[in-house]
C-alpha atoms as a PDB file:
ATOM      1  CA  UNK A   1       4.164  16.044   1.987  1.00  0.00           C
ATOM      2  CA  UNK A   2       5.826  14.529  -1.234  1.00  0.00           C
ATOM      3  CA  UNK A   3       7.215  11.040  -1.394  1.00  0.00           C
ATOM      4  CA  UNK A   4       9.187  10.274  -4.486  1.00  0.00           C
ATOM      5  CA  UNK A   5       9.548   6.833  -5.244  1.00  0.00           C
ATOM      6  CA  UNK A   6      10.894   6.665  -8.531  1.00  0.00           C
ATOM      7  CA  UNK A   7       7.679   4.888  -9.895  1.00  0.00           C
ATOM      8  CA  UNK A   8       6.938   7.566 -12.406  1.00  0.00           C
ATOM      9  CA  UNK A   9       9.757   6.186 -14.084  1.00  0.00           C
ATOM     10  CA  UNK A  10       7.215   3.612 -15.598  1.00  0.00           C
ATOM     11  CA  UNK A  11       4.417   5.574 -16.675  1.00  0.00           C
ATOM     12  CA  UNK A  12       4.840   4.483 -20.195  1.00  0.00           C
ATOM     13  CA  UNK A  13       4.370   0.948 -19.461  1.00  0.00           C
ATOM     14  CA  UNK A  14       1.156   0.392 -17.591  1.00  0.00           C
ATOM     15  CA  UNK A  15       1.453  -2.863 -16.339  1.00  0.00           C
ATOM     16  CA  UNK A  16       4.152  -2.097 -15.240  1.00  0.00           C
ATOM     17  CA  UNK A  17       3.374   1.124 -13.501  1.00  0.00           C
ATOM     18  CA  UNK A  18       0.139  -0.408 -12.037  1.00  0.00           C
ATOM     19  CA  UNK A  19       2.918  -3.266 -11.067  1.00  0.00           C
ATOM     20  CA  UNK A  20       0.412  -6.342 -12.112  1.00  0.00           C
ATOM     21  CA  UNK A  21       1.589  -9.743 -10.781  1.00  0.00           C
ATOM     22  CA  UNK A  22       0.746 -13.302 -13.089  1.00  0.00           C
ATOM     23  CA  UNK A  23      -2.575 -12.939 -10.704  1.00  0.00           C
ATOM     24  CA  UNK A  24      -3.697  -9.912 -11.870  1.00  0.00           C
ATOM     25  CA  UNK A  25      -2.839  -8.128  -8.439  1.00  0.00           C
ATOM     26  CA  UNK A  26      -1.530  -4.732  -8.295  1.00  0.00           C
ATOM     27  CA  UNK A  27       1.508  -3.722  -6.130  1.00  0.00           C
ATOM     28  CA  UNK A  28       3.229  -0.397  -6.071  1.00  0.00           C
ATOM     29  CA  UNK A  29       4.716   1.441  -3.485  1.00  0.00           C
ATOM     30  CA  UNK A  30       2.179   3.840  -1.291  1.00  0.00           C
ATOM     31  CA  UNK A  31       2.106   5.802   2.149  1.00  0.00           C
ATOM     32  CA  UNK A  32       1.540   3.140   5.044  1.00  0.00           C
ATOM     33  CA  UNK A  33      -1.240   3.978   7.233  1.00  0.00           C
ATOM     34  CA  UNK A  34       0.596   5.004  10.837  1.00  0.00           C
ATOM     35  CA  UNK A  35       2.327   7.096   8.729  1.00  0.00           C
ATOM     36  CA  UNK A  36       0.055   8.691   7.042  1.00  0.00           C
ATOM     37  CA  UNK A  37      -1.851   9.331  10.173  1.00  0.00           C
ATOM     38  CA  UNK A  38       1.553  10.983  12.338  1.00  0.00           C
ATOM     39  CA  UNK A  39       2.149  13.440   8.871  1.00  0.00           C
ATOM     40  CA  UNK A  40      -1.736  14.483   9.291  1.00  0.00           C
ATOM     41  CA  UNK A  41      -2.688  14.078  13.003  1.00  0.00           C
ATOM     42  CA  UNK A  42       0.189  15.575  14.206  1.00  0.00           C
ATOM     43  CA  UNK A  43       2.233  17.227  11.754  1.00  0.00           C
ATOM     44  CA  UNK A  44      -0.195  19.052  10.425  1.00  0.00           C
ATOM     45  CA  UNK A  45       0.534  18.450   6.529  1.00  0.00           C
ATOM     46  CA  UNK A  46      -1.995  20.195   4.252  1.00  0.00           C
ATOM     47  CA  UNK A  47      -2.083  16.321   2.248  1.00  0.00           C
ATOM     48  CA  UNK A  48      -0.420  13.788   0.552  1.00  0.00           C
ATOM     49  CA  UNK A  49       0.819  13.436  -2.948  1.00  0.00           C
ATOM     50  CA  UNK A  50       2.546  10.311  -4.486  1.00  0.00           C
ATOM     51  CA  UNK A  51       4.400   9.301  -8.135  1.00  0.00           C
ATOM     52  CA  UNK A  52       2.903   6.214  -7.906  1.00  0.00           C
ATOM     53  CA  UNK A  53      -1.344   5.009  -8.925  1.00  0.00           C
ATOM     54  CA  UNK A  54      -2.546   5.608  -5.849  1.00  0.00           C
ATOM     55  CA  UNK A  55      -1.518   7.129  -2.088  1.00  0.00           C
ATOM     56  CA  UNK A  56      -2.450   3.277  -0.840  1.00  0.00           C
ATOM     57  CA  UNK A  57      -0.208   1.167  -1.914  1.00  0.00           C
ATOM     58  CA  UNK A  58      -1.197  -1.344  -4.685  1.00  0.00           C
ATOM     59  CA  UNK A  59      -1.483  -4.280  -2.469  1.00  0.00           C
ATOM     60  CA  UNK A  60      -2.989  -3.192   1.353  1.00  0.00           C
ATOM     61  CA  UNK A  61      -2.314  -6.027   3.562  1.00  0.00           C
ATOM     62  CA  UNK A  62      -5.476  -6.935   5.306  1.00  0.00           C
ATOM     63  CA  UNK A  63      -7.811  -4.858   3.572  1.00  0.00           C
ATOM     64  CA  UNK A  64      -6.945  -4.580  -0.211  1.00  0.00           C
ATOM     65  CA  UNK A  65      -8.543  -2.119  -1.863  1.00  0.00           C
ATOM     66  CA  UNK A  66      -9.525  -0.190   1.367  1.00  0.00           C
ATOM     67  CA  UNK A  67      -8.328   2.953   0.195  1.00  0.00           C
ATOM     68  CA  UNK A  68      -7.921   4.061   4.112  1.00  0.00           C
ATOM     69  CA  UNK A  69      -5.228   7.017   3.323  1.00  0.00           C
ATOM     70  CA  UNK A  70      -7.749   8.602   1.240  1.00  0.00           C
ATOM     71  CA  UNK A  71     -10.571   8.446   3.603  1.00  0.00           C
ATOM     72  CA  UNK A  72      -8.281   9.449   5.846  1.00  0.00           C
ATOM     73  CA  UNK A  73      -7.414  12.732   4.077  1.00  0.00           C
ATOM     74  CA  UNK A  74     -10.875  13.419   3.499  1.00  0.00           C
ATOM     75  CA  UNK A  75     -11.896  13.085   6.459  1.00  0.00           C
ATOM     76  CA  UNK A  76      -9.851  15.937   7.714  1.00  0.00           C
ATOM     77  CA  UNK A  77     -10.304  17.669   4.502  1.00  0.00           C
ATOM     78  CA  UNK A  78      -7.151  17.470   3.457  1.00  0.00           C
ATOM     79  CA  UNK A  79      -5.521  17.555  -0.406  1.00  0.00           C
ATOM     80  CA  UNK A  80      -4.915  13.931  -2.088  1.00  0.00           C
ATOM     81  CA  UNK A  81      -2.547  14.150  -5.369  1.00  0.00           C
ATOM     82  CA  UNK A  82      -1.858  11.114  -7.292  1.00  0.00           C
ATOM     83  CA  UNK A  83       0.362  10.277 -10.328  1.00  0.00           C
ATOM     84  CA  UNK A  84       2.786  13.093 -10.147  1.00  0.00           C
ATOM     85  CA  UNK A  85       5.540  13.296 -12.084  1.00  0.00           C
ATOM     86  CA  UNK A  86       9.617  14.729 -11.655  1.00  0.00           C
ATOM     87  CA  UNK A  87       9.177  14.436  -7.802  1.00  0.00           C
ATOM     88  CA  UNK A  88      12.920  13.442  -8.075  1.00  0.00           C
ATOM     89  CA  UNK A  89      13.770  17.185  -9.400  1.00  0.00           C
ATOM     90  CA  UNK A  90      12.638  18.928  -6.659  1.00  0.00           C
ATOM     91  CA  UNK A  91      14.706  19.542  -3.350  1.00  0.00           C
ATOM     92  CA  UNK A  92      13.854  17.227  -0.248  1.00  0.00           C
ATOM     93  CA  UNK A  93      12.351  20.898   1.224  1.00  0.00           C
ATOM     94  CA  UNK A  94      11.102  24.553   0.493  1.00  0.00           C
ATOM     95  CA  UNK A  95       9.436  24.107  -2.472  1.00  0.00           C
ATOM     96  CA  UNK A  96       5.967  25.713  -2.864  1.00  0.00           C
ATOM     97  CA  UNK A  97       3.255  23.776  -4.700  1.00  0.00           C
ATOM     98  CA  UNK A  98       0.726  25.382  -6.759  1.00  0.00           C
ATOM     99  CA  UNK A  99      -2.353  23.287  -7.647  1.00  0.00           C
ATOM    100  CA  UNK A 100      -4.583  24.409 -10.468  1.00  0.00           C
ATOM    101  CA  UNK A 101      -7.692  22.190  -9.810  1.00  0.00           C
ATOM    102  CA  UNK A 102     -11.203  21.455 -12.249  1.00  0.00           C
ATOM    103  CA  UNK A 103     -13.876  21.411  -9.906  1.00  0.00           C
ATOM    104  CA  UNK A 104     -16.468  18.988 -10.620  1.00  0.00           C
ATOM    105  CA  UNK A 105     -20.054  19.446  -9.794  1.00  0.00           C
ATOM    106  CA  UNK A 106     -20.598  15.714  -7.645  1.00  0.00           C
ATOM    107  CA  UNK A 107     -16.917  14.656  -8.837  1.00  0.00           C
ATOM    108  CA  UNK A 108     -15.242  12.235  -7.019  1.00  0.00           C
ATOM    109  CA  UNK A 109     -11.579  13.665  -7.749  1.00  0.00           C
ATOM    110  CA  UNK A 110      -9.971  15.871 -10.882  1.00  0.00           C
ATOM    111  CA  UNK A 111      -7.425  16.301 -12.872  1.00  0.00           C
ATOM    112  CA  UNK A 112      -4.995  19.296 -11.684  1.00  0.00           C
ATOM    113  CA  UNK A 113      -1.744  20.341 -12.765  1.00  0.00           C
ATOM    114  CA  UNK A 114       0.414  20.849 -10.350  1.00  0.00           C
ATOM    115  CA  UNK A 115       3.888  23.709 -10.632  1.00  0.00           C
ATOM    116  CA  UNK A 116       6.495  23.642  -8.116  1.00  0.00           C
ATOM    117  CA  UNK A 117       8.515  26.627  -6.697  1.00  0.00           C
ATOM    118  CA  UNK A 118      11.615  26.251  -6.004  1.00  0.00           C
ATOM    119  CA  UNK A 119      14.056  28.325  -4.017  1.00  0.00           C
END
């Protein structure tokens, strides 16, 4: 599952893409945690991937910095994909993603590109 939220739009400007307040707080848009949890638990979704810094939003309300939509994706194991770009190009279904990953010996993530098929 994809969720385009225009924030790509700002890579070029990091402050602004990491959305830093006058207290040095992030906040950009991310997956909220029930949801996160129906699209895996019970919909099955082979992971997550976001436009935005991170698949938790910038600013978790009680429990910043928790990062509980990755560990909840790992958990399973599912796939986590961060800072993607053109979401807005593709069609709202049917596309097929094809992830070319680096696999790290101990890594805690990797760079990939990512293609998208579509119909």
């Amino acid at each position: 599952m994809l969720l385009a939220t225009g924030w790509d739009s700002r890579w070029n400007d990091p402050r602004g893409y990491l959305g830093y307040d006058s207290e040095g707080k992030m906040h950009f848009p991310g997956y909220g945690l029930d949801a996160a949890r129906v699209l895996v638990e019970e919909r099955g979704v082979a992971g997550l991937g976001i436009d935005t810094h991170g698949l938790d939003s910038g600013l978790v309300p009680n429990g910043e910095g928790s990062f509980a939509i990755n560990k909840l994706l790992l958990e399973k194991p599912r796939i986590a994909l961060e800072n993607l770009a053109n979401l807005d190009q593709l069609p709202a279904v049917g596309c097929t993603l094809v992830i070319g990953i680096l696999r790290l010996k101990d890594g805690a993530g990797s760079p990939v590109s990512v293609l998208a098929f579509v119909p």
